[in-house]
Protein backbone atom coordinates (compact mmCIF):
# COMPACT_ATOMS: atom_id res chain seq x y z
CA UNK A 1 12.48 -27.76 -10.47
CA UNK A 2 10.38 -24.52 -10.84
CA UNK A 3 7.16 -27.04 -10.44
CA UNK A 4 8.38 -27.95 -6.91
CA UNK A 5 9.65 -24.55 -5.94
CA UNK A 6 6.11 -23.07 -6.33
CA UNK A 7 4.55 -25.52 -5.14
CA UNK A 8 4.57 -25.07 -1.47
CA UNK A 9 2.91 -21.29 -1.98
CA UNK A 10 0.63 -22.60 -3.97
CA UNK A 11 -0.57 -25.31 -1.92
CA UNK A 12 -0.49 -22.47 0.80
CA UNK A 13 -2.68 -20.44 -1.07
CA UNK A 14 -5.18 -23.24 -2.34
CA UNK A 15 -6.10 -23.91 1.23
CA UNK A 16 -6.70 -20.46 1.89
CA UNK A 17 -8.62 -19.84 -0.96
CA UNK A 18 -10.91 -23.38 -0.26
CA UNK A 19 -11.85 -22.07 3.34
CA UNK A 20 -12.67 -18.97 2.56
CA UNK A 21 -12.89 -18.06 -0.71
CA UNK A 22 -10.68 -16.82 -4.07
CA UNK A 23 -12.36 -13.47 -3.44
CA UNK A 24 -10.99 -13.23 -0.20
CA UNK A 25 -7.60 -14.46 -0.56
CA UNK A 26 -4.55 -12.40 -2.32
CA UNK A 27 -0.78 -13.49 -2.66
CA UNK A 28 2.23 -11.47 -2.19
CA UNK A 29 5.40 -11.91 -4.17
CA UNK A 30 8.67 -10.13 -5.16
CA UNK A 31 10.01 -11.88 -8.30
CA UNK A 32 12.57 -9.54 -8.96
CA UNK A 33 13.93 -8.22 -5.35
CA UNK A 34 17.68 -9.01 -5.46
CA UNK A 35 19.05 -8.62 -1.97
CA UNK A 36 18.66 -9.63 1.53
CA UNK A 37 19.51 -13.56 0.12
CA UNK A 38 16.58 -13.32 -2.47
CA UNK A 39 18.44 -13.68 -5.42
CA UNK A 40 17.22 -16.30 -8.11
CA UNK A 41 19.24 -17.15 -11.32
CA UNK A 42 16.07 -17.20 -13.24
CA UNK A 43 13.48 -15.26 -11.77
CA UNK A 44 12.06 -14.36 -14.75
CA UNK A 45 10.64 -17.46 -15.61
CA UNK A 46 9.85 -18.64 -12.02
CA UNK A 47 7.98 -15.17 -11.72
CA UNK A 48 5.56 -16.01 -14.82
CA UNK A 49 5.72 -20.01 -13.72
CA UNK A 50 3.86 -18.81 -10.43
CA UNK A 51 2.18 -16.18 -11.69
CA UNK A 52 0.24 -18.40 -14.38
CA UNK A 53 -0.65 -20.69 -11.85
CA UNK A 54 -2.12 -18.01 -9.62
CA UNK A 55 -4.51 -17.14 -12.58
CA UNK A 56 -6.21 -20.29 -12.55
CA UNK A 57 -7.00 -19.45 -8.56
CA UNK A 58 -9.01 -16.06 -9.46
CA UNK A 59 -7.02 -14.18 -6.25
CA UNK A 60 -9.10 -10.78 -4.82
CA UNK A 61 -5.51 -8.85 -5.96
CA UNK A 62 -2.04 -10.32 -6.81
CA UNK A 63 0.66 -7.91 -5.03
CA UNK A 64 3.92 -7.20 -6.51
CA UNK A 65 6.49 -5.89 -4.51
CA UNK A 66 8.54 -3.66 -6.63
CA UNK A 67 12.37 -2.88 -6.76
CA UNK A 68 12.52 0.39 -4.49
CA UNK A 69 13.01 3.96 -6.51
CA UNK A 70 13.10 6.30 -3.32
CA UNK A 71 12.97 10.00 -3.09
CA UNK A 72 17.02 9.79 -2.78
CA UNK A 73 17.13 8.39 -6.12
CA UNK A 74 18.12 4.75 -4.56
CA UNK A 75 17.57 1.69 -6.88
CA UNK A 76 17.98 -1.82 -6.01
CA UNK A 77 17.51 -2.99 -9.61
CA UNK A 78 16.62 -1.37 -12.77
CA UNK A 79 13.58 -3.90 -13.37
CA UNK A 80 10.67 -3.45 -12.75
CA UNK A 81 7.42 -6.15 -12.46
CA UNK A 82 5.88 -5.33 -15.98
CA UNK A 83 6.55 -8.32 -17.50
CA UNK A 84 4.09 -10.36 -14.12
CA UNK A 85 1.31 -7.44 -14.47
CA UNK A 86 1.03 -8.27 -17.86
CA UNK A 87 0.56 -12.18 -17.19
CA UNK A 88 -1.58 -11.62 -14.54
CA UNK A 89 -5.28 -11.70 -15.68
CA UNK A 90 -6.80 -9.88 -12.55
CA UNK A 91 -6.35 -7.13 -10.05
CA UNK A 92 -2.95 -6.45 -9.62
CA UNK A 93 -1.17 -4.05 -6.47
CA UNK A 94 2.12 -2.63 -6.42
CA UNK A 95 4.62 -1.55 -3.95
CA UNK A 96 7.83 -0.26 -4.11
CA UNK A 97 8.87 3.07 -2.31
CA UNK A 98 5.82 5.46 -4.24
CA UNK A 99 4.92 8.85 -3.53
CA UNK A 100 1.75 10.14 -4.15
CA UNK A 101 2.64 11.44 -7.72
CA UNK A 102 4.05 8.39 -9.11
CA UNK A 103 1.32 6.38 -7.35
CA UNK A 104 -1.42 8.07 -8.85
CA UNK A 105 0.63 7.99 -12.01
CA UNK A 106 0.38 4.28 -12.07
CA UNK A 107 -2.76 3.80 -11.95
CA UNK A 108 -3.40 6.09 -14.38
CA UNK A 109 -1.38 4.98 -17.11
CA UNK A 110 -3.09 1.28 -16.23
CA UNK A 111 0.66 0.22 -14.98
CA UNK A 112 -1.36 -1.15 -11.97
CA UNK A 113 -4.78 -0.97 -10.45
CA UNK A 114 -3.92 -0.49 -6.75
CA UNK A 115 -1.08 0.97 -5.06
CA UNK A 116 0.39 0.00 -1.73
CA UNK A 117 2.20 2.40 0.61
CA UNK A 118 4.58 0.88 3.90
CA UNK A 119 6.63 3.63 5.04
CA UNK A 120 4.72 6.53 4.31
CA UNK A 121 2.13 4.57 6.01
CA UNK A 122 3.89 3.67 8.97
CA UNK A 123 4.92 7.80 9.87
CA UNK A 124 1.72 9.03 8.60
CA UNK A 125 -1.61 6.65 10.17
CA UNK A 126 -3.69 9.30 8.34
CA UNK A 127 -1.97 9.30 5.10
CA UNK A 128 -4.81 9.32 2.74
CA UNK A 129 -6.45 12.77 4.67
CA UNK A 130 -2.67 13.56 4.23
CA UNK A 131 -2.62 12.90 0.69
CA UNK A 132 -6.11 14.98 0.21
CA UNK A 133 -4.99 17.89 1.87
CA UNK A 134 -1.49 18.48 0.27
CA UNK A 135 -0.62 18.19 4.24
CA UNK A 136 3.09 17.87 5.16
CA UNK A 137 3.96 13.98 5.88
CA UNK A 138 6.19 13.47 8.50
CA UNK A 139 9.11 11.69 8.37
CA UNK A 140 9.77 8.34 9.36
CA UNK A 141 12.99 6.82 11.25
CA UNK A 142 14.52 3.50 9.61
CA UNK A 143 16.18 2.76 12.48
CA UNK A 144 12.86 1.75 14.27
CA UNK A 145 11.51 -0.47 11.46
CA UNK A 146 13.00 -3.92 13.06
CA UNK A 147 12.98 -3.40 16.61
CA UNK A 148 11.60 -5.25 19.27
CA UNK A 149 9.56 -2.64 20.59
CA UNK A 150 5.94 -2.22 19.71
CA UNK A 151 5.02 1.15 20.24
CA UNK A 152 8.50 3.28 19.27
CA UNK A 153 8.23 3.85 15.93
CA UNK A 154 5.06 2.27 14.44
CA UNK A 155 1.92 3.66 16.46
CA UNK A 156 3.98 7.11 18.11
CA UNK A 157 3.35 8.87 14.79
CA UNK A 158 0.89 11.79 15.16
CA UNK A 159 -2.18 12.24 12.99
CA UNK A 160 -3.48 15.47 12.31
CA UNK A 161 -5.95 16.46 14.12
CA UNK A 162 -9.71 17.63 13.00
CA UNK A 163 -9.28 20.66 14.13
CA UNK A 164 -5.92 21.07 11.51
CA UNK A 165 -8.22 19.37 8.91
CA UNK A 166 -10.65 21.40 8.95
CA UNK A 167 -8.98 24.81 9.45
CA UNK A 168 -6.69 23.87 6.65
CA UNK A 169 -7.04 25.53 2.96
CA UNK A 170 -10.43 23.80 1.98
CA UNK A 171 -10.90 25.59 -0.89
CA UNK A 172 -7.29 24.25 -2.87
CA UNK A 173 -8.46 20.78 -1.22
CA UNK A 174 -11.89 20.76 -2.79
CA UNK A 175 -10.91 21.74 -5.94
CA UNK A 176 -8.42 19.30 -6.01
CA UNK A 177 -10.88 16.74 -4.97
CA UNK A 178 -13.20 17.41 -7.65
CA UNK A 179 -10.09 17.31 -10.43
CA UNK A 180 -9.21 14.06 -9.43
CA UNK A 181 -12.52 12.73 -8.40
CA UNK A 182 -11.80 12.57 -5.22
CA UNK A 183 -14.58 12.99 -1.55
CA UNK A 184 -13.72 16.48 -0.51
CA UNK A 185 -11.88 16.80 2.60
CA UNK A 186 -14.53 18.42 4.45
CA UNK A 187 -16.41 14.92 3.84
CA UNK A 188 -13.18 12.96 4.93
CA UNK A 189 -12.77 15.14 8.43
CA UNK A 190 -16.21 14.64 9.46
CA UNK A 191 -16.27 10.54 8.79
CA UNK A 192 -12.93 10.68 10.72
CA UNK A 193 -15.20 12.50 13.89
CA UNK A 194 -17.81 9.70 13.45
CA UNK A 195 -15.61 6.91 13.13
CA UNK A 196 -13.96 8.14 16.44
CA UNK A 197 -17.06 9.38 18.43
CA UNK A 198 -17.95 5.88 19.59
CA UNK A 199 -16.78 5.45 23.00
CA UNK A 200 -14.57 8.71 23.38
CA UNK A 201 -14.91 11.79 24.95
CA UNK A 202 -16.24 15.09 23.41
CA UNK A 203 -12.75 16.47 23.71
CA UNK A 204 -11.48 15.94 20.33
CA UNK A 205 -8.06 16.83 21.17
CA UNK A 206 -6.38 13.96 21.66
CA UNK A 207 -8.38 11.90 18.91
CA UNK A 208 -6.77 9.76 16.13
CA UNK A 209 -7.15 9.04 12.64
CA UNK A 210 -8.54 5.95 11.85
CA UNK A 211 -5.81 3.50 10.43
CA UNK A 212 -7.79 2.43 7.25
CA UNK A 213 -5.24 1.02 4.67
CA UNK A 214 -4.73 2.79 1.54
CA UNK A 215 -4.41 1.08 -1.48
């Protein structure tokens, strides 16, 4: 039944939630994804089954992982997760293969309240100073995404540094920030060099971004 086929995440999620706290627990789901053996002959109504029941749990965020639209025009499905966001009575994230414009465009339009980002993410560990300064994002490499080894292809990405940062066209960056509302970049650059100071040398160089998740 749909009953017993949520019921393990629930219970899952319950537990969580008991030890240490609804505010601190969130759920991940993708109702709609149909490939990789995750097809359902109803998912529609086992979507809004589950998410009903997570309402009752007052979750930090609900995450919806979205079919992917990608920059080559790829999509898995034509659906999309409207139908959950709109049964879900709290904070709700999506996923799904966004770029910065259609991110932002989501949250404006009130299609979703936070946005999540993997593979952009995963080439760029500064993304959001990225994002700020209009920088180029490199590009990532699918063939290291489910391999074995740890360092090739998730933490081998370079960062910009501060000296790129701050040599970079502040004056498009800052008006941009103020448009949208956003810390200027200046701001951003110099809470990178504090969060990095502690324990390093004074040779900025070879200092990283700090991998602080973007939603």
């Amino acid at each position: 039944s749909i009953e017993n086929r949520c019921r393990f995440g629930l219970e899952v999620v319950s537990a969580i939630a008991d030890e240490i706290g609804s505010d601190r627990t969130a759920i991940r789901i993708s109702p709609i994804i149909d490939h990789l053996g995750a097809i359902d002959s109803d998912p529609i109504t086992l979507g809004l089954h589950l998410v009903e029941k997570l309402n009752r749990l007052k979750l930090a965020y609900l995450h919806l992982t979205e079919p992917r639209f990608t920059s080559e025009g790829v999509t898995e499905t034509p659906d999309d997760c409207s139908i959950f966001r709109n049964a879900y009575r709290g904070v709700v994230m999506t996923s799904g293969g966004y770029t910065e414009e259609s991110g932002e465009e989501a949250i404006r339009t009130g299609y979703t309240h936070l946005v999540a980002y993997g593979r952009l993410f995963i080439s760029n560990p500064d993304l959001p100073v990225r994002f700020a300064l209009e920088a180029k994002l490199n590009k990532y490499d699918r063939s290291t995404f489910y391999t074995h080894d740890q360092v090739k292809g998730y933490v081998d990405y370079p960062s910009l540094s501060v000296k790129e940062i701050t040599e970079h066209d502040l004056g498009r960056s800052k008006k941009r920030a103020v448009e949208k509302k956003r810390p200027p970049v200046l701001s951003i650059a110099k809470e990178m060099v504090r969060q990095n100071s502690c324990g390093r040398s004074s040779d900025t160089s070879n200092w990283e971004t700090p991998r602080t998740p973007i939603c």
